[in-house]
Protein backbone atom coordinates (compact mmCIF):
# COMPACT_ATOMS: atom_id res chain seq x y z
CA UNK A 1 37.36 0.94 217.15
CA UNK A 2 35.89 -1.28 214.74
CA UNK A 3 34.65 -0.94 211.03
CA UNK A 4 33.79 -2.42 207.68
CA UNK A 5 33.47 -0.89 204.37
CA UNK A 6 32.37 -2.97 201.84
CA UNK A 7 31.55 -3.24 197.98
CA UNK A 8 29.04 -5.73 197.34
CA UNK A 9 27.84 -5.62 194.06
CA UNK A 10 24.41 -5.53 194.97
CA UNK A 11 22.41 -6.70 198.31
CA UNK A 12 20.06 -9.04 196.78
CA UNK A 13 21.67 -12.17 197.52
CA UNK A 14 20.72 -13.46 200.64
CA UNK A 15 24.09 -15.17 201.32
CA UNK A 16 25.65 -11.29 202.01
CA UNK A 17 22.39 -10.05 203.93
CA UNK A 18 24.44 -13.59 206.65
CA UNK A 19 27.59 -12.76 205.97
CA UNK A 20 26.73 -8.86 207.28
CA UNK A 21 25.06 -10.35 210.19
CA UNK A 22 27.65 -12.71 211.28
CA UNK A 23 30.61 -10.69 210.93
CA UNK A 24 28.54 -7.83 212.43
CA UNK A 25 28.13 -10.53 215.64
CA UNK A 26 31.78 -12.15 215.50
CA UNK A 27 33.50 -8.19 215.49
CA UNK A 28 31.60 -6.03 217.95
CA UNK A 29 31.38 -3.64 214.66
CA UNK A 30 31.40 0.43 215.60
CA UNK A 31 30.25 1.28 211.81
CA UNK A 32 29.57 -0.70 208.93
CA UNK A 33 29.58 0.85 205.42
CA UNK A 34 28.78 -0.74 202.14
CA UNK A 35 29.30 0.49 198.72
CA UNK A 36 27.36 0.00 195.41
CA UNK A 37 24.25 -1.14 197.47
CA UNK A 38 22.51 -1.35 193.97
CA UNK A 39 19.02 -0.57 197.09
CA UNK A 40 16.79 2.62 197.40
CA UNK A 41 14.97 1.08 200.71
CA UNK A 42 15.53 -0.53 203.51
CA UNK A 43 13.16 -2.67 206.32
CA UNK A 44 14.13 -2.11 209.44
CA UNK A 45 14.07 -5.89 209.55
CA UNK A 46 16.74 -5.83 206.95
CA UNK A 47 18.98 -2.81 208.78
CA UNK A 48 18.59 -5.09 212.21
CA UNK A 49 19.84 -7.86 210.50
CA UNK A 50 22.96 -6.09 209.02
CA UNK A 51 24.03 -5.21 212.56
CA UNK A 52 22.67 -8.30 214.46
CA UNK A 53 20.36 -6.63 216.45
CA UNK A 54 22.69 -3.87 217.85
CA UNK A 55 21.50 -0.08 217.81
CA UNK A 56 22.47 1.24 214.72
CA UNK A 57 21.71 4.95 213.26
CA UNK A 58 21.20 4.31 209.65
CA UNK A 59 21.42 6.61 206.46
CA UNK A 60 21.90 5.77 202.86
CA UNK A 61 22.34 7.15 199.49
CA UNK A 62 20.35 5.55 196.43
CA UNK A 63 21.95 4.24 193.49
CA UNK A 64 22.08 6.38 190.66
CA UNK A 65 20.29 4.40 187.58
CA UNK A 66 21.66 0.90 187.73
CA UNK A 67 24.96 1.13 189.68
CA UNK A 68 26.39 3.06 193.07
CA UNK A 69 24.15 3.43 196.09
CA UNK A 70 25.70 3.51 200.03
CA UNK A 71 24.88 2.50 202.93
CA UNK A 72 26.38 3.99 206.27
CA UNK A 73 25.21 3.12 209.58
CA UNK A 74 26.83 3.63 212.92
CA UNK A 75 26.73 2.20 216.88
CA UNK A 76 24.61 4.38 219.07
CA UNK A 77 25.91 2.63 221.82
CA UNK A 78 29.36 4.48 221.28
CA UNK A 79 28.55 7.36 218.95
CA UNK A 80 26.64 10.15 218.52
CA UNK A 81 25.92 11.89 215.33
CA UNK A 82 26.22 15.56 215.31
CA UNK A 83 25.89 16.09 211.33
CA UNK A 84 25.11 14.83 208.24
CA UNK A 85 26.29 15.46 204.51
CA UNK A 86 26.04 13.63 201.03
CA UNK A 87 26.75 14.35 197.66
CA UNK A 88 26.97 12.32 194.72
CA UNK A 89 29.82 10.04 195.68
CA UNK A 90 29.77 9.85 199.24
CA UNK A 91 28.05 9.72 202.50
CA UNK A 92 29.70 11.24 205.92
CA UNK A 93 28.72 11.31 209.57
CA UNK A 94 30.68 13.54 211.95
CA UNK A 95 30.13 11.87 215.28
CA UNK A 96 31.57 12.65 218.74
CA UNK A 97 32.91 9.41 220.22
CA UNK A 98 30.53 8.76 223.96
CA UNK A 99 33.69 7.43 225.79
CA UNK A 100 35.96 10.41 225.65
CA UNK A 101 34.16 13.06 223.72
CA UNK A 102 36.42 12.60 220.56
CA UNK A 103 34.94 14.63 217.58
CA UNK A 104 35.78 12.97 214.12
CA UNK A 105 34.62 12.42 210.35
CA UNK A 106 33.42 9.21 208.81
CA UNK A 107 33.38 8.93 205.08
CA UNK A 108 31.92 6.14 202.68
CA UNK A 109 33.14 6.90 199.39
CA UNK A 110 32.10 5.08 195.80
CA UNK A 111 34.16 7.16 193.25
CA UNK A 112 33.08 7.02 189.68
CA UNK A 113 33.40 3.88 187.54
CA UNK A 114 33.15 5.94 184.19
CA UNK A 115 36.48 8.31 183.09
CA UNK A 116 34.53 11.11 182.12
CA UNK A 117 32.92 11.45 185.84
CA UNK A 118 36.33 10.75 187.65
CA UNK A 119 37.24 14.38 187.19
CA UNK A 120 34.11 15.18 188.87
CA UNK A 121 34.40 13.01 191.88
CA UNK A 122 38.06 14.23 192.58
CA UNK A 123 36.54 17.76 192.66
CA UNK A 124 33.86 16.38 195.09
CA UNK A 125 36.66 14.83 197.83
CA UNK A 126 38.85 17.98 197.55
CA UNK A 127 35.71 20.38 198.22
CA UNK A 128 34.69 17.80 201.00
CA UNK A 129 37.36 17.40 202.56
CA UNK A 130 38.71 20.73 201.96
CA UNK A 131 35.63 22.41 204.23
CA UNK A 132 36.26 19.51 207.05
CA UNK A 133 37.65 21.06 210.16
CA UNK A 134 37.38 17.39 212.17
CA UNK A 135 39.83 14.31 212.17
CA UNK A 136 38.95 12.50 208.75
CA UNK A 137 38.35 8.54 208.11
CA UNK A 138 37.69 7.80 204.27
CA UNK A 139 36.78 4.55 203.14
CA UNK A 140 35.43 3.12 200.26
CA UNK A 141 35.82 2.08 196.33
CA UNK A 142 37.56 4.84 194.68
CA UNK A 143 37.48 3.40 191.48
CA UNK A 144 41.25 4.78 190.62
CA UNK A 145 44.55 2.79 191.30
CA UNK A 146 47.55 4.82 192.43
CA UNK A 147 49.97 2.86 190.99
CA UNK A 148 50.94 0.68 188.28
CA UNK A 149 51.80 -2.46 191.43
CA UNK A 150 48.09 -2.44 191.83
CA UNK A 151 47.15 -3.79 188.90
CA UNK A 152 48.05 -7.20 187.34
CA UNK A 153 48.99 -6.43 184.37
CA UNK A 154 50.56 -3.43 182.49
CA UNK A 155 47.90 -1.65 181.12
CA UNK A 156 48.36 1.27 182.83
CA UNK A 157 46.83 4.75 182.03
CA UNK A 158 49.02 7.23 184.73
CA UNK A 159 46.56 10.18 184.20
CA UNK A 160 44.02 9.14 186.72
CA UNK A 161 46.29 7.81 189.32
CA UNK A 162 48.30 10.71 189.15
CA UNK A 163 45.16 13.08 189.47
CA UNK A 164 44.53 11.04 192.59
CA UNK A 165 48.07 10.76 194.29
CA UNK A 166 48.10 14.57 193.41
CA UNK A 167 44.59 15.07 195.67
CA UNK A 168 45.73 12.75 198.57
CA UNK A 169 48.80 14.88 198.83
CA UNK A 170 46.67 18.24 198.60
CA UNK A 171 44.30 16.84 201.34
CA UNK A 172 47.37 15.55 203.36
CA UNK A 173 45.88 12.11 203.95
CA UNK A 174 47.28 9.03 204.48
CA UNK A 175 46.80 5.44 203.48
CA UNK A 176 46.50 2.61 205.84
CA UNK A 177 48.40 -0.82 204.63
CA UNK A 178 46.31 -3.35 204.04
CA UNK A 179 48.22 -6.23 205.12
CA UNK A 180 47.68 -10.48 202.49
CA UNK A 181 45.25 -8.70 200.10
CA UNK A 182 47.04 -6.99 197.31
CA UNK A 183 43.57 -6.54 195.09
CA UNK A 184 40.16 -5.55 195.99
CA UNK A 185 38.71 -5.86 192.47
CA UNK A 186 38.50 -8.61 189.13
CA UNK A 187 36.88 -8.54 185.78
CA UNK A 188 34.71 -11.21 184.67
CA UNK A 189 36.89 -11.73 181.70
CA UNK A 190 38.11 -15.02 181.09
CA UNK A 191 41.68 -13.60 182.01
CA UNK A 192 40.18 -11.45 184.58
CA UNK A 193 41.86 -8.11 185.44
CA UNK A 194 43.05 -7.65 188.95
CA UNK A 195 43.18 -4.06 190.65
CA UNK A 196 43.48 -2.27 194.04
CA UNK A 197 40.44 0.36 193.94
CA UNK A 198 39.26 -0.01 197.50
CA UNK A 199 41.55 1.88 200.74
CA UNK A 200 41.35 3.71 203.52
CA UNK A 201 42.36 7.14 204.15
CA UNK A 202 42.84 9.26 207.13
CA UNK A 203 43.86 12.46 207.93
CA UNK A 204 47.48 13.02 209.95
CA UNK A 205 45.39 14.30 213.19
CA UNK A 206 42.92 11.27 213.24
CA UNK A 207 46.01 8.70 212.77
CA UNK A 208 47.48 10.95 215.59
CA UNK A 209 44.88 9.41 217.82
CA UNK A 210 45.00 5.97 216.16
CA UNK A 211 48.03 5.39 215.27
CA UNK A 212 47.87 1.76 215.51
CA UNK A 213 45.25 1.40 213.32
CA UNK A 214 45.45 -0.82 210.29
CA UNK A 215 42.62 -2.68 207.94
C-alpha cells in the first residue's frame, strides 16, 4: 500500500498541481492526502490531475478563514469507502480494502497552529479515535513536536508535547520512523526555525497487518 500526506502551503502554484501528478504517476499512489489546501473547490480537471488520471473518490474540508483546508482522496480501483466523518481538524475514510476484504481507518489530520486551539484539537483526536472500532492510519501536520530533538534549537515549551505524548499513549498508537528527514517544517526567519510537526500514526492492530510499513 501506497500513500502521501502532504502540507503544501497552499495549491495555487502550478509547480505542486506537477509535482502531485508526477509522483501520483511514478508511485502507483493508493491515497493521497494534503494538508492546509488553503482551496474551497475543486475541477474535476484539477482532482484528475492530482491522481494522473486514475479513479479517485474525492472529499475535502475547506479552510477555515485564511489557513487549514484538506484534501483526501482515495483509489477506487483498490478501495471502497464505507463511511465518512470530519470535524474541524481532520478528514477520515473507513474503507474496506477490494483484495482481501480488510476493514481500516484513514485519517488526514491538520492540528491547530494557534496554542489556545491545541487543547481543542487534542480533545478532537481522543474523541475520534476513541469511538473508532477499525485498524487506524493517522497522518498529517499536527502542529506539536514531541520532543525537544525535533526542534533545532532549545526553545522548548514541554506543555504541549507532553499533552500530546500523553494522548498517543491513551490512544495506544504508534509512530512510524521516518527514515534522512529529521524536520518537516522552517520559519521564514532569517535564522529559520526547524521542527518535526508532520508523522504518521497507527494503531497496534493496523501495524499488526503492516508491520513493515515505514514513510
Amino acid at each position: 500500500m501506497k500513500g502521501f500526506f502532504w502540507n503544501s502551503h497552499g495549491l495555487r502554484d502550478l509547480a505542486k498541481h506537477r509535482f502531485l501528478f508526477d509522483c501520483s504517476r511514478e508511485h502507483n499512489l493508493d491515497f493521497i492526502a494534503i494538508l492546509e489546501t488553503g482551496k474551497h473547490n475543486y475541477s474535476t480537471e484539477c482532482l484528475d490531475n492530482f491522481c494522473a488520471g486514475a479513479e479517485y473518490f474525492w472529499h475535502w474540508n475547506p479552510p477555515r478563514g485564511m489557513s487549514g483546508g484538506i484534501l483526501l482522496g482515495f483509489n477506487l480501483s483498490n478501495f471502497v469507502v464505507d463511511k465518512i466523518e470530519s470535524g474541524d481538524s481532520f478528514l477520515k475514510f473507513n474503507l474496506t480494502n477490494k483484495s482481501d476484504g480488510f476493514r481500516w481507518a484513514l485519517m488526514a489530520v491538520y492540528g491547530a497552529a494557534q496554542d489556545e486551539h491545541k487543547g481543542a484539537f487534542l480533545s478532537e483526536l481522543v474523541r475520534v479515535c476513541s469511538d473508532e472500532v477499525l485498524p487506524l492510519v493517522m497522518g498529517g501536520d499536527f502542529n506539536i513536536i514531541r520532543y525537544p530533538s525535533e526542534k533545532n534549537n532549545d526553545r522548548f515549551n514541554s506543555r504541549w508535547p507532553n499533552l500530546f505524548n500523553s494522548t498517543i499513549e491513551i490512544l495506544n498508537l504508534k509512530e512510524i520512523v521516518m527514515p534522512g528527514r529529521q524536520f518537516t517544517w522552517a520559519s521564514y526567519a532569517d535564522v529559520p526555525t526547524y521542527e518535526k510537526l508532520g508523522r504518521v500514526l497507527v494503531s497496534t492492530d493496523w501495524e499488526l497487518k503492516f508491520p513493515l510499513a515505514s514513510v
